[in-house]
Every structure is written in C-alpha cells, then in structure tokens.
PDB file of N, CA and C in Angstrom:
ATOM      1  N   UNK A   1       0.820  -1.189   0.000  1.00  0.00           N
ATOM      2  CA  UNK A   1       0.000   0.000   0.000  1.00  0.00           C
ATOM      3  C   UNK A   1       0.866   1.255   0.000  1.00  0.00           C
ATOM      4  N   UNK A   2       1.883   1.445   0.789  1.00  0.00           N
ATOM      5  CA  UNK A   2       2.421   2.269   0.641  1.00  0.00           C
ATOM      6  C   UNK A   2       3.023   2.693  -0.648  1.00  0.00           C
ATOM      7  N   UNK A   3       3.535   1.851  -1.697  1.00  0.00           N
ATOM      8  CA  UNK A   3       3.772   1.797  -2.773  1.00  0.00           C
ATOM      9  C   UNK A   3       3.319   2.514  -3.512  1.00  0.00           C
ATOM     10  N   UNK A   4       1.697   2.552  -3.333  1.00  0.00           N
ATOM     11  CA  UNK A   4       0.917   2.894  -4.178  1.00  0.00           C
ATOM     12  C   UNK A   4       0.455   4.340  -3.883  1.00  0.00           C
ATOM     13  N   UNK A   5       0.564   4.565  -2.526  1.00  0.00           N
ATOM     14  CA  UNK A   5       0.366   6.025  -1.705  1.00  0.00           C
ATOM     15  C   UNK A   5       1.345   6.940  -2.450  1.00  0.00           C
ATOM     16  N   UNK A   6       2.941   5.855  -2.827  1.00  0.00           N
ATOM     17  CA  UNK A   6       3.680   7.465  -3.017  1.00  0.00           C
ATOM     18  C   UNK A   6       3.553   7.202  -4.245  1.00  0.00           C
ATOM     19  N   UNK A   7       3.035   6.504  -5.605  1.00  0.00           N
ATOM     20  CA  UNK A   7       2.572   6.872  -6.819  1.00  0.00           C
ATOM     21  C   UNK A   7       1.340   7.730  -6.572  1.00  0.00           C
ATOM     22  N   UNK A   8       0.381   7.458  -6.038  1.00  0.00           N
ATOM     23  CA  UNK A   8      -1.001   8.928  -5.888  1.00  0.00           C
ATOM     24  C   UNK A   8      -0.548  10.072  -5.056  1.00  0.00           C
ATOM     25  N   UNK A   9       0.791  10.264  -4.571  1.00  0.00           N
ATOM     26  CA  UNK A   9       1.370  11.244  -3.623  1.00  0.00           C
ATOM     27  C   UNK A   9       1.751  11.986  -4.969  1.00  0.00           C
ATOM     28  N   UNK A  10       2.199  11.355  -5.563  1.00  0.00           N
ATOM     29  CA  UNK A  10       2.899  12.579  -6.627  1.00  0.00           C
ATOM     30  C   UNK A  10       1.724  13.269  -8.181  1.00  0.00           C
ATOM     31  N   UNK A  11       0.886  12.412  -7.812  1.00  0.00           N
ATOM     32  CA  UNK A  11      -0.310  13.209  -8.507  1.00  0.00           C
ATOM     33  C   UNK A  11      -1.446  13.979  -7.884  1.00  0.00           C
ATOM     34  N   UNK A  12      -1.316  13.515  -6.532  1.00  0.00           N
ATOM     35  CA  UNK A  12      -2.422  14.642  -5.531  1.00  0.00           C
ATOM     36  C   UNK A  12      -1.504  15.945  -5.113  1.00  0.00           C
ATOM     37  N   UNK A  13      -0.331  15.386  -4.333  1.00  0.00           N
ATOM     38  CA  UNK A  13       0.240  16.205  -4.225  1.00  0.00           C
ATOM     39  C   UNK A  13       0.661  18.053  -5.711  1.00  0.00           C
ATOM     40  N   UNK A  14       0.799  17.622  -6.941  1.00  0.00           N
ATOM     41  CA  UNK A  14       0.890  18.655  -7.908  1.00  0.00           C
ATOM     42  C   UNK A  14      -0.707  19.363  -7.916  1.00  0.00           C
ATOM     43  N   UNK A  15      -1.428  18.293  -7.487  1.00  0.00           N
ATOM     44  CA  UNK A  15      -2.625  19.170  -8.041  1.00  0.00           C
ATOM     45  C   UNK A  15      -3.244  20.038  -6.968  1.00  0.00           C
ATOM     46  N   UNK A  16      -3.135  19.437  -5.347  1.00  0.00           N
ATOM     47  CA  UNK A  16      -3.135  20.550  -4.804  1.00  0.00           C
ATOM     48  C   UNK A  16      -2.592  21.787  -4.522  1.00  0.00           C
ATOM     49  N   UNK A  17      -1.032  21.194  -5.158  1.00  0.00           N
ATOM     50  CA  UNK A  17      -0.194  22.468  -4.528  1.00  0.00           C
ATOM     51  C   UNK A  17      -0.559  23.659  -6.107  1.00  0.00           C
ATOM     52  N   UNK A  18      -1.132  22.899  -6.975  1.00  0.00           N
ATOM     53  CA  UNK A  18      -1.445  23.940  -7.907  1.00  0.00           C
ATOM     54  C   UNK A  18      -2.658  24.696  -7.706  1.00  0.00           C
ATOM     55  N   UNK A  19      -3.456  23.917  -6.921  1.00  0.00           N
ATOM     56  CA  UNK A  19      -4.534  24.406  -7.032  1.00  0.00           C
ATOM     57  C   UNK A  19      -4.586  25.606  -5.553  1.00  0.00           C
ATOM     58  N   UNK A  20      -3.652  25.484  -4.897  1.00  0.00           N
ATOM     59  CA  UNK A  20      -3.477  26.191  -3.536  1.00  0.00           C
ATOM     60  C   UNK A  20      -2.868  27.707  -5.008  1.00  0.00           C
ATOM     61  N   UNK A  21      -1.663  27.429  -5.375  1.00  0.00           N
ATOM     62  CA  UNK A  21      -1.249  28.566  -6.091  1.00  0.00           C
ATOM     63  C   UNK A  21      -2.182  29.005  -6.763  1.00  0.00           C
ATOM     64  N   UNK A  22      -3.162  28.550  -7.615  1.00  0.00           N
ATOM     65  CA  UNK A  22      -3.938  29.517  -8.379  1.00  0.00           C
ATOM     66  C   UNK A  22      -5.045  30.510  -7.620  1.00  0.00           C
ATOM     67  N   UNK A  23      -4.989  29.603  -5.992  1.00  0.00           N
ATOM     68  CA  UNK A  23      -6.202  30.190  -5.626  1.00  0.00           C
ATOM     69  C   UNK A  23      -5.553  31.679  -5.075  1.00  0.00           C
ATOM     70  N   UNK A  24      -4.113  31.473  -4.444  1.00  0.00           N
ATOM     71  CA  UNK A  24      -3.525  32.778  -3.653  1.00  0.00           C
ATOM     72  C   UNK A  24      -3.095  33.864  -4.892  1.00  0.00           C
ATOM     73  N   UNK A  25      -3.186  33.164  -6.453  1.00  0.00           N
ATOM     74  CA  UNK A  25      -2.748  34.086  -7.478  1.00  0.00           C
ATOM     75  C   UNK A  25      -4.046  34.687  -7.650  1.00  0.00           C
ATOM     76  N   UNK A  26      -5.074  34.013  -7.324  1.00  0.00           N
ATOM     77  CA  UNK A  26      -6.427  34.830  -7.629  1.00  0.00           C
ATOM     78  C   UNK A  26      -6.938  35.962  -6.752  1.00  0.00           C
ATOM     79  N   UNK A  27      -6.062  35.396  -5.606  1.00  0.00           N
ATOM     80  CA  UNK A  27      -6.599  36.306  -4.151  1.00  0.00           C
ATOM     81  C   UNK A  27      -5.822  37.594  -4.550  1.00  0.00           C
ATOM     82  N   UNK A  28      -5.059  37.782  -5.357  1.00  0.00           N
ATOM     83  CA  UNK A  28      -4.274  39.099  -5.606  1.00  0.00           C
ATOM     84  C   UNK A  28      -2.657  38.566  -4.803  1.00  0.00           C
ATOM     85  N   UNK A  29      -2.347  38.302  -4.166  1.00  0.00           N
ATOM     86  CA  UNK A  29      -0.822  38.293  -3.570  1.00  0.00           C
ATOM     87  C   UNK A  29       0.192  37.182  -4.611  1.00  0.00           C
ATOM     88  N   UNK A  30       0.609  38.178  -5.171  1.00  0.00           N
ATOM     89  CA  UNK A  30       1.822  37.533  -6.280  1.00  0.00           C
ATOM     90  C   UNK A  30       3.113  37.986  -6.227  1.00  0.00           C
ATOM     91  N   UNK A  31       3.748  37.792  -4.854  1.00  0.00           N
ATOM     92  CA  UNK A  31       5.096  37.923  -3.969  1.00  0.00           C
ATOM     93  C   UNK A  31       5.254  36.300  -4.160  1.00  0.00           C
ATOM     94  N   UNK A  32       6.533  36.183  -3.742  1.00  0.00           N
ATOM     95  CA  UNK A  32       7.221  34.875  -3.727  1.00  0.00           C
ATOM     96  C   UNK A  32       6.424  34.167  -2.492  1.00  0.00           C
ATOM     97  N   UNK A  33       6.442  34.378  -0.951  1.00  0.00           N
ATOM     98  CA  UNK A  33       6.078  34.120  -0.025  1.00  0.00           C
ATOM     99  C   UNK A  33       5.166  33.085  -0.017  1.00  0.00           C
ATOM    100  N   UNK A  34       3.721  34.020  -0.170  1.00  0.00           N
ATOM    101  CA  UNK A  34       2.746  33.637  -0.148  1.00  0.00           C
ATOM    102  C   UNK A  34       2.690  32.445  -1.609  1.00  0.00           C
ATOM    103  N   UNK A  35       3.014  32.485  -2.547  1.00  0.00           N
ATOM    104  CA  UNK A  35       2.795  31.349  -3.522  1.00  0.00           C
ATOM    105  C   UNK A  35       3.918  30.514  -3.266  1.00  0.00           C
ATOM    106  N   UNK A  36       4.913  30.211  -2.181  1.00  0.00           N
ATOM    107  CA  UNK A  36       5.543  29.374  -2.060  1.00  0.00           C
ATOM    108  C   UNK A  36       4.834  28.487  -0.834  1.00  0.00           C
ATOM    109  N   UNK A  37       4.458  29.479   0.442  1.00  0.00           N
ATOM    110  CA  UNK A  37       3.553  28.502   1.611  1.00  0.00           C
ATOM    111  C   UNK A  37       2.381  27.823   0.711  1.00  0.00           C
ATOM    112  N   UNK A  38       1.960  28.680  -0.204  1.00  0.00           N
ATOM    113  CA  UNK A  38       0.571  28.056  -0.500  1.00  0.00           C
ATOM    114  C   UNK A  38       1.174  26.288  -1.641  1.00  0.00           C
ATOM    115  N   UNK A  39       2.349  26.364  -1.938  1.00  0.00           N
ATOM    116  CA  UNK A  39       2.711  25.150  -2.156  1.00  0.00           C
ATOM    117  C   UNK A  39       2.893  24.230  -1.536  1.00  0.00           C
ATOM    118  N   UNK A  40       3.701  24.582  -0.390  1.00  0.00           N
ATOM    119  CA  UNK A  40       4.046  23.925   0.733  1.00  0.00           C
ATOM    120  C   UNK A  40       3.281  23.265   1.316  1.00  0.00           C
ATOM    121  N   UNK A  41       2.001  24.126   1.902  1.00  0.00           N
ATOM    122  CA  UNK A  41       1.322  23.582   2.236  1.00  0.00           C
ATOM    123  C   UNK A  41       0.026  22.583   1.279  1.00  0.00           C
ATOM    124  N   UNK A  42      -0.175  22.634   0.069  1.00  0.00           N
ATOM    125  CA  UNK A  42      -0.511  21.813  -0.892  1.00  0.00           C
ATOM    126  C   UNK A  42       0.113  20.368  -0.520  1.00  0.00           C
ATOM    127  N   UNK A  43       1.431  20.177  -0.599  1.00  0.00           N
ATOM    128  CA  UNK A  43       2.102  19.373  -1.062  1.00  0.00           C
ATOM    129  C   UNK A  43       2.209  18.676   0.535  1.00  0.00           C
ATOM    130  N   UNK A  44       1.970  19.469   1.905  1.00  0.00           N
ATOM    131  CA  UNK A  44       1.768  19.268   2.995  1.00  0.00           C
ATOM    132  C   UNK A  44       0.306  18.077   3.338  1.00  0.00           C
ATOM    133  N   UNK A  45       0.004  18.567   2.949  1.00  0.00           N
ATOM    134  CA  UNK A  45      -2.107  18.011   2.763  1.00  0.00           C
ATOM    135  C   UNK A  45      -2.090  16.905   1.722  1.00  0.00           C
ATOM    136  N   UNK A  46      -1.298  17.218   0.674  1.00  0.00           N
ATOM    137  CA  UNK A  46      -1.510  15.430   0.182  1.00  0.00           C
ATOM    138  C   UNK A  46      -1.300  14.643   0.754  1.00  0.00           C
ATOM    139  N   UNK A  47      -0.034  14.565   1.756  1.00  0.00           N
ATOM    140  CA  UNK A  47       0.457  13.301   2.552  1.00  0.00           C
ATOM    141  C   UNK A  47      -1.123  12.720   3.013  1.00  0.00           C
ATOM    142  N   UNK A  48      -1.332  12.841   3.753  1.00  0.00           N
ATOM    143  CA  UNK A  48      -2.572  12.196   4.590  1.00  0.00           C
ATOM    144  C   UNK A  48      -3.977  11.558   3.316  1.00  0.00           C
ATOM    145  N   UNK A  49      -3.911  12.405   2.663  1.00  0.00           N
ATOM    146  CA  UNK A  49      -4.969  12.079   1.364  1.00  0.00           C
ATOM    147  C   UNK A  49      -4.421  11.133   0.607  1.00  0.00           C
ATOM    148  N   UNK A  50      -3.492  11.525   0.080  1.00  0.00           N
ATOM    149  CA  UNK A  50      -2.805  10.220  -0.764  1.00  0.00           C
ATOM    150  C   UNK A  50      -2.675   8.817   0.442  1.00  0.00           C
ATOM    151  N   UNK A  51      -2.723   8.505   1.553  1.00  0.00           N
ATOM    152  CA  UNK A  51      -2.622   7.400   2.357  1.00  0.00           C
ATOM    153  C   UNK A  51      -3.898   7.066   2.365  1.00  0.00           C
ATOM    154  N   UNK A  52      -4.846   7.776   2.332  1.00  0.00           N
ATOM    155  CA  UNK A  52      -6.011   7.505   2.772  1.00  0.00           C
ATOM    156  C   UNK A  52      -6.995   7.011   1.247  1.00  0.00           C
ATOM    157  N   UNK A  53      -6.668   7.930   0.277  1.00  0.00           N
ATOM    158  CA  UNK A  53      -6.901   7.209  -1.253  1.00  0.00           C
ATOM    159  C   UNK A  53      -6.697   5.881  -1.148  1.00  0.00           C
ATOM    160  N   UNK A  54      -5.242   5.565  -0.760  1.00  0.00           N
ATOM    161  CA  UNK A  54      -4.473   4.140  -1.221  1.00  0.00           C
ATOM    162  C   UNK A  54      -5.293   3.169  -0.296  1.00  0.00           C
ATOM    163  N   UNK A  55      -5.812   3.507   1.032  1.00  0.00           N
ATOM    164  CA  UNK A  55      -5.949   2.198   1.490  1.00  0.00           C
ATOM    165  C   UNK A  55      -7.548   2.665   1.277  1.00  0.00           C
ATOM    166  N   UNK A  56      -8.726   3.278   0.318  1.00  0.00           N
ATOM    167  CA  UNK A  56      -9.633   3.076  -0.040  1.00  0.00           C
ATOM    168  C   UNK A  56      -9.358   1.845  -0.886  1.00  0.00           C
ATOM    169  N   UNK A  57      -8.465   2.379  -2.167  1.00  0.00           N
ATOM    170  CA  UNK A  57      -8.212   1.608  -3.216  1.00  0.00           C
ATOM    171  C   UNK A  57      -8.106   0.122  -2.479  1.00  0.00           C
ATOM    172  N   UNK A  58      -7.086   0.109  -1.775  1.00  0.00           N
ATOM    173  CA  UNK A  58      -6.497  -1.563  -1.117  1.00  0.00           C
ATOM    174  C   UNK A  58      -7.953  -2.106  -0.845  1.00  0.00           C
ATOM    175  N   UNK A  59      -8.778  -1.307   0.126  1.00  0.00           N
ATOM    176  CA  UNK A  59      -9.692  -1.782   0.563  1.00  0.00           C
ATOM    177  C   UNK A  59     -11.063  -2.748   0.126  1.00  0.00           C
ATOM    178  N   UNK A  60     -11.157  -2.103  -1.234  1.00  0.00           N
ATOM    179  CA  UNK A  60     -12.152  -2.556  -2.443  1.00  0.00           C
ATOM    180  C   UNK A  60     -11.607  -3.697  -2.782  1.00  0.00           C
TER     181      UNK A  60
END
C-alpha cells in the first residue's frame, strides 16, 4: 500500500499544490512568499490524502 500512496502522492500532491497557487494568485498576492507557503502547504495536505486514497483503493 504504501507503494501505491507514493505513486497517488505525486499526482495529488501537484494538483493541490497547484490548485493552492492559483487560488492565492487569484486572491491578488503575487510575492514569492505567499505562492511558495501556498505550495508547501498543498504538497503538505496530500500526505494524509494520498494514504487515505491508497488504502480506499487496497480496501475494495
């Protein structure tokens, strides 16, 4: 399972941390800062989702 967590880690992970950036590029703040936490923390928040995907998947 884990295996499979860090293959869906690296596709949840891009899409939140993109989707965190477009939202702080929309909010107006387009400094380095703020579109770097808002990656960080993207890429922070997949961990737990991508584990929790994988052992849906296992589970079925």
């Amino acid at each position: 399972m884990l295996r499979l967590a860090g293959i869906l880690y690296s596709l949840i992970a891009t899409t939140l941390a993109g989707s965190a950036v477009i939202a702080v590029l929309t909010a107006g703040y387009d400094t380095l800062v703020p579109i770097l936490i808002a990656a960080v923390i993207g890429a922070v928040v997949a961990l737990p989702v991508s584990y929790f995907v994988a052992r849906e998947i296992t589970q079925s």
